[in-house]
N, C-alpha and C. Protein backbone atom coordinates (compact mmCIF):
# COMPACT_ATOMS: atom_id res chain seq x y z
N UNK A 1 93.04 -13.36 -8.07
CA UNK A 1 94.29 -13.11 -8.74
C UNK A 1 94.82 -11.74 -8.34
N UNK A 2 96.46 -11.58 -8.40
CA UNK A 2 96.89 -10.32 -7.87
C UNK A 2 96.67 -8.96 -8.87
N UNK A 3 96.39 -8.15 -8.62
CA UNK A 3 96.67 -6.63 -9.44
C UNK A 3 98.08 -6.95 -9.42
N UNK A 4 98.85 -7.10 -9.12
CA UNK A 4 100.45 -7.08 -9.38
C UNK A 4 100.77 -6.25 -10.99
N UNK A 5 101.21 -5.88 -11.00
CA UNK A 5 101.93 -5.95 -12.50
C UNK A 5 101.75 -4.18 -13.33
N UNK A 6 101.88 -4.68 -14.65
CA UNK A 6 102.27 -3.53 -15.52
C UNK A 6 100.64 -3.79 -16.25
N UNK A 7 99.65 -2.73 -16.34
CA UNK A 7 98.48 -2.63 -16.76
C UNK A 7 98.77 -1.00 -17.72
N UNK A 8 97.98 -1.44 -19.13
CA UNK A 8 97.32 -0.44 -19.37
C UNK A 8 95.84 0.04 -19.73
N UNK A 9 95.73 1.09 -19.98
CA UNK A 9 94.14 1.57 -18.99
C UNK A 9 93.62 2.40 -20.41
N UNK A 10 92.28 2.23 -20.27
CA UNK A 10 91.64 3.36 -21.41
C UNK A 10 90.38 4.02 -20.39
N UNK A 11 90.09 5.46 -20.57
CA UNK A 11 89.14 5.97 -19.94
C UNK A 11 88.29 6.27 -20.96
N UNK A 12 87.15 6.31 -20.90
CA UNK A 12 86.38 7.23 -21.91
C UNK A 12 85.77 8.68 -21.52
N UNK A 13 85.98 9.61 -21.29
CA UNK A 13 86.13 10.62 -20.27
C UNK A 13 85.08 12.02 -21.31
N UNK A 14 84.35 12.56 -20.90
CA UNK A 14 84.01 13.56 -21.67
C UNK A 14 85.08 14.46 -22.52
N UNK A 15 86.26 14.28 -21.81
CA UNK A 15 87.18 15.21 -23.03
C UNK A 15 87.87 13.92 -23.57
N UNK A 16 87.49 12.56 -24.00
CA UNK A 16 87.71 12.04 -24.95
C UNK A 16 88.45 10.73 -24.46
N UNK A 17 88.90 10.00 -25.22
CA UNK A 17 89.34 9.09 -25.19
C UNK A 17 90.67 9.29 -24.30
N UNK A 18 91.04 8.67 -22.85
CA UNK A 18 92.23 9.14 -22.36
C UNK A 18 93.31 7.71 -21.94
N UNK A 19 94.26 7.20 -22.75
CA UNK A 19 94.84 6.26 -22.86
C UNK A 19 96.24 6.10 -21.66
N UNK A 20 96.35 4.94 -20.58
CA UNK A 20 97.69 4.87 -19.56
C UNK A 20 98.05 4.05 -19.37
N UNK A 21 98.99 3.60 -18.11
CA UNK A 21 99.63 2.54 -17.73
C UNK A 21 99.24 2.79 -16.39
N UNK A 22 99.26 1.87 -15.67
CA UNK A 22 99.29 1.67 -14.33
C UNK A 22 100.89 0.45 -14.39
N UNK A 23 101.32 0.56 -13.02
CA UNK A 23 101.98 -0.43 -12.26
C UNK A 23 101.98 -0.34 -11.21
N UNK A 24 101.35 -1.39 -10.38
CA UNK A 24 100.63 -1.72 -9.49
C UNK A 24 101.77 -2.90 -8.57
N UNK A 25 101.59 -2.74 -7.00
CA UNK A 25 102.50 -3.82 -6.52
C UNK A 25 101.27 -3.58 -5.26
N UNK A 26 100.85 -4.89 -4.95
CA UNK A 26 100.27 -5.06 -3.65
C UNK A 26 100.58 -4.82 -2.44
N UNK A 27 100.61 -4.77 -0.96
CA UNK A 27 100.53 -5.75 0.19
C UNK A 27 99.71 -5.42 0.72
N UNK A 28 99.02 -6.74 0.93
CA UNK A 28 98.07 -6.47 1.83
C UNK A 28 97.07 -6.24 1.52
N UNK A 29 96.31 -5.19 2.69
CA UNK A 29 95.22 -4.01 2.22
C UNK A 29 95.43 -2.81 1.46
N UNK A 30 96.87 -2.88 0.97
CA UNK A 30 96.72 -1.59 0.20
C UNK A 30 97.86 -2.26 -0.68
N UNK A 31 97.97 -1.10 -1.71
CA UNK A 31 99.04 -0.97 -2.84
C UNK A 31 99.51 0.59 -3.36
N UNK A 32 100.76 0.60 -3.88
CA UNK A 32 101.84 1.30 -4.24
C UNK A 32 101.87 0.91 -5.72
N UNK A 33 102.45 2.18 -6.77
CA UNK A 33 102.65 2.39 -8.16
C UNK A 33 102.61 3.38 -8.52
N UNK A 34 102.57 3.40 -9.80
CA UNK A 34 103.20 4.46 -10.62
C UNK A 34 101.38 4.67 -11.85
N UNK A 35 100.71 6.02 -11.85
CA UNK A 35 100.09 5.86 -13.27
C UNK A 35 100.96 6.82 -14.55
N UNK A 36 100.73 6.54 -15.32
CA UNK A 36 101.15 7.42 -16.75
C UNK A 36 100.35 7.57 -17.60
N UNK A 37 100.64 8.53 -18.05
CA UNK A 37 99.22 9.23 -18.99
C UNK A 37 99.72 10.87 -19.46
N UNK A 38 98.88 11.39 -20.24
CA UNK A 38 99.56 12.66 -21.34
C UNK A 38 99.72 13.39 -20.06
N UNK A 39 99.59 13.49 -19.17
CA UNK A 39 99.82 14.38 -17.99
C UNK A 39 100.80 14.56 -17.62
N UNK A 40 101.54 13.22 -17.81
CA UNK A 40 102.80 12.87 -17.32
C UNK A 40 102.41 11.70 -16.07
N UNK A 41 103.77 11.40 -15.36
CA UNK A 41 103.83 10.46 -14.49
C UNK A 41 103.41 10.96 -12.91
N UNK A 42 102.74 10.34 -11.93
CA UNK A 42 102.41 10.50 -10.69
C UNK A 42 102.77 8.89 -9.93
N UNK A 43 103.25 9.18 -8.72
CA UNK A 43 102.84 8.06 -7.81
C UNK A 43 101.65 7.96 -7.37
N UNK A 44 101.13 6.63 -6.88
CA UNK A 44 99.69 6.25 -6.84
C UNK A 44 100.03 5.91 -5.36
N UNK A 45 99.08 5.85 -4.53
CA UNK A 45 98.84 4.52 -3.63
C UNK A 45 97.30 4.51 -3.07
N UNK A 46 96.98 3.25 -2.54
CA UNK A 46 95.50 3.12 -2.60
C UNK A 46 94.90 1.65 -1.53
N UNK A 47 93.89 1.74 -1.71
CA UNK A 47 93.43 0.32 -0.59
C UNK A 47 92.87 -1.22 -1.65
N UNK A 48 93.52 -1.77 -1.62
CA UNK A 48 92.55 -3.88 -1.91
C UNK A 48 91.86 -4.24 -1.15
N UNK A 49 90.76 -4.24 -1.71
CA UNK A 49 89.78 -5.02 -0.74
C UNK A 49 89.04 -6.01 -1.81
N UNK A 50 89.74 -7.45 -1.48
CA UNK A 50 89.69 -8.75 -2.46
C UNK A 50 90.06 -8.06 -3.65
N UNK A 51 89.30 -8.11 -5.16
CA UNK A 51 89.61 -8.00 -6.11
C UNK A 51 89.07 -6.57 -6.63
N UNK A 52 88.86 -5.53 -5.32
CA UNK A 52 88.67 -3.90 -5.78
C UNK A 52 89.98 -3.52 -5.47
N UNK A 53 90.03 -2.32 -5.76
CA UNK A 53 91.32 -1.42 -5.86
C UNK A 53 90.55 -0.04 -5.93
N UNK A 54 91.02 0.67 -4.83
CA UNK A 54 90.67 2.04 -5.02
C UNK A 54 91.92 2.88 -4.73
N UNK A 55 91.75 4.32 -5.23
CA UNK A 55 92.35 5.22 -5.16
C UNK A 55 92.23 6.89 -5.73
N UNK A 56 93.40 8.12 -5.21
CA UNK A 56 92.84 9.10 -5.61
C UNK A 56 93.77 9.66 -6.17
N UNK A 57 94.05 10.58 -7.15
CA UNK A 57 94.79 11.08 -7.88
C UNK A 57 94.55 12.81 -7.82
N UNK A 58 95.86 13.22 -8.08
CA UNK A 58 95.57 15.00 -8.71
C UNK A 58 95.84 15.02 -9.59
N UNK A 59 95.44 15.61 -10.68
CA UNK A 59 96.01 16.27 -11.87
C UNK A 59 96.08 17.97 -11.86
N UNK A 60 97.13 18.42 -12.87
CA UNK A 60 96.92 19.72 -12.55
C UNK A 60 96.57 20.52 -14.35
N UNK A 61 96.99 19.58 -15.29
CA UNK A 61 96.46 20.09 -16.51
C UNK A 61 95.16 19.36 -17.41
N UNK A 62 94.20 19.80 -17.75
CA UNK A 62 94.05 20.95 -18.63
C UNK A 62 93.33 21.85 -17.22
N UNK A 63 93.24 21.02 -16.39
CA UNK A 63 93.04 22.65 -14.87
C UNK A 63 93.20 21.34 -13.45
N UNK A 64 93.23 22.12 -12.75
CA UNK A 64 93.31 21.04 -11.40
C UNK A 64 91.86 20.65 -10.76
N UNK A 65 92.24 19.14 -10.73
CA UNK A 65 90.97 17.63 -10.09
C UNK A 65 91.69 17.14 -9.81
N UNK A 66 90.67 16.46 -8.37
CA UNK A 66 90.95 15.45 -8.02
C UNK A 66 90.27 13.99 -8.64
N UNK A 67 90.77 12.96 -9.29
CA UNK A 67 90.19 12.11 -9.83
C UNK A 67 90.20 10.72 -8.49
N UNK A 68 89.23 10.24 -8.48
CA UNK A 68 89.14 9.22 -7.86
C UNK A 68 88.54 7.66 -8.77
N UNK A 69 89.16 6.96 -8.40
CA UNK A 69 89.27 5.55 -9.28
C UNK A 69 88.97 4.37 -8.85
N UNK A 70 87.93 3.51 -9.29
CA UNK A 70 87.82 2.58 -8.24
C UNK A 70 87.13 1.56 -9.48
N UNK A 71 88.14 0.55 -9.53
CA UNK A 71 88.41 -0.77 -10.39
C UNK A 71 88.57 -1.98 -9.72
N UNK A 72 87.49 -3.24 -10.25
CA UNK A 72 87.98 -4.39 -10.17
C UNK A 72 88.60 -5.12 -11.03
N UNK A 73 89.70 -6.59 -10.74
CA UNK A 73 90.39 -6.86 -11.20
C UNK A 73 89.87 -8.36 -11.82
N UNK A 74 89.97 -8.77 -12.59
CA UNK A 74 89.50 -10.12 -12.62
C UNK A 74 90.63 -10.93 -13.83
N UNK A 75 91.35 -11.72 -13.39
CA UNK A 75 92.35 -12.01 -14.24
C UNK A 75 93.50 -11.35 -14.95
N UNK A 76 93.15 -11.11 -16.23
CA UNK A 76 93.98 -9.94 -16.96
C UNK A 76 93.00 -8.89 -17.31
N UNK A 77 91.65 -8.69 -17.03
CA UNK A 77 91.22 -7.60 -17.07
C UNK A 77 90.78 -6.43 -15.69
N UNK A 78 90.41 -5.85 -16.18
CA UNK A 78 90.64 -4.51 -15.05
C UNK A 78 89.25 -3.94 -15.76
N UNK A 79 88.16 -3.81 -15.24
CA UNK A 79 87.00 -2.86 -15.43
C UNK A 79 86.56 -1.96 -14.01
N UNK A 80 85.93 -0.69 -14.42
CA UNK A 80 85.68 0.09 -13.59
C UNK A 80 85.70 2.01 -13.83
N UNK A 81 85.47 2.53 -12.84
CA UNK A 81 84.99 3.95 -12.98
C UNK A 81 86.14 5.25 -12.31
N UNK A 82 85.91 6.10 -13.05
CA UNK A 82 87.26 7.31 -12.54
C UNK A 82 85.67 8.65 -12.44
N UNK A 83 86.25 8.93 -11.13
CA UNK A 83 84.73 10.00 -10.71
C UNK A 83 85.77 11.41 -11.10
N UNK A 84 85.42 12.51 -11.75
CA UNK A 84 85.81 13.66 -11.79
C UNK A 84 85.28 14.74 -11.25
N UNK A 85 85.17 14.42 -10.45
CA UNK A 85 84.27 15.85 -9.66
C UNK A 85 82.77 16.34 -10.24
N UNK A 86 82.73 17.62 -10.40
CA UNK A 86 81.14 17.87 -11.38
C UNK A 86 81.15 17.05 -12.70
N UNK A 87 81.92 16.58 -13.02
CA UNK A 87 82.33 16.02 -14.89
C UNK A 87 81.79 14.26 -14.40
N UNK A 88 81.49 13.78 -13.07
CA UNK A 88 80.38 12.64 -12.92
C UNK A 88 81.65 11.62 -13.12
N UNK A 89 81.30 10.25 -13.54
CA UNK A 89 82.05 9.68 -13.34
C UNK A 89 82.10 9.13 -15.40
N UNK A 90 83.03 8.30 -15.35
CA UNK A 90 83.73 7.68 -16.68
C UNK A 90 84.04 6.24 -16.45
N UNK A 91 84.17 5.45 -17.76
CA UNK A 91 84.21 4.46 -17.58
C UNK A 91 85.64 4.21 -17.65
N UNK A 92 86.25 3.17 -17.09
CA UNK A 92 87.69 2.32 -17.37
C UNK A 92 88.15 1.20 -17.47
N UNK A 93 88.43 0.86 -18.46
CA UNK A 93 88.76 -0.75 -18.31
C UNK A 93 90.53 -0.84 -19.31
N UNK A 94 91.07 -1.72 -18.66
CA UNK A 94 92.52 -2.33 -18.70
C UNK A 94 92.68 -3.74 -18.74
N UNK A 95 94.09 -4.28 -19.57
CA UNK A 95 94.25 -5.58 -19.65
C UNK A 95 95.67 -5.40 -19.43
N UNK A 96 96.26 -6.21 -18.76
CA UNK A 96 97.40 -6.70 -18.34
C UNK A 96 98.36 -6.57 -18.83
N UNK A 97 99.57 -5.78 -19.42
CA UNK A 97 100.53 -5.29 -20.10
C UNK A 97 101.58 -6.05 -20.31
């Protein structure tokens, strides 16, 4: 099934519970979107390979990381991990918006 669409996302992250949206548009081997989250908004883009999805992000508050994200998709759910640098990785999972 496609990632296509409007997803939102929960992390469980050492600084706490961190709640978003993804929108996600395929082709191909890769995909294009938008995430949102208290940070504010960023463009995404990233690689599909079958029903993974990876990608990397910056943030620059509460200090600057690079977060890297790498989720599979299975229907309307979305499970998987966001690595934060020394802070290890976190869990993530999303359902279909």
């Amino acid at each position: 099934m496609s990632a296509d669409g409007a997803w939102k996302t929960t992390i469980n992250s050492p600084m706490g519970v961190q709640e978003g949206e993804l929108d996600i548009t395929t082709s191909g081997d890769s995909f294009t979107g938008t995430m949102k989250g208290r940070q504010g908004e960023q463009p995404i883009s990233g690689k599909v390979d079958g029903d993974k999805l990876t990608w990397s992000a910056s943030i620059t508050s509460p200090f600057p990381i690079t977060l890297e994200f790498t989720v599979t998709v299975n229907g309307d759910a979305m499970t998987g991990s966001v690595k934060a640098g020394a802070f290890g990785s976190s869990p993530l999972t999303g359902v279909r918006a």
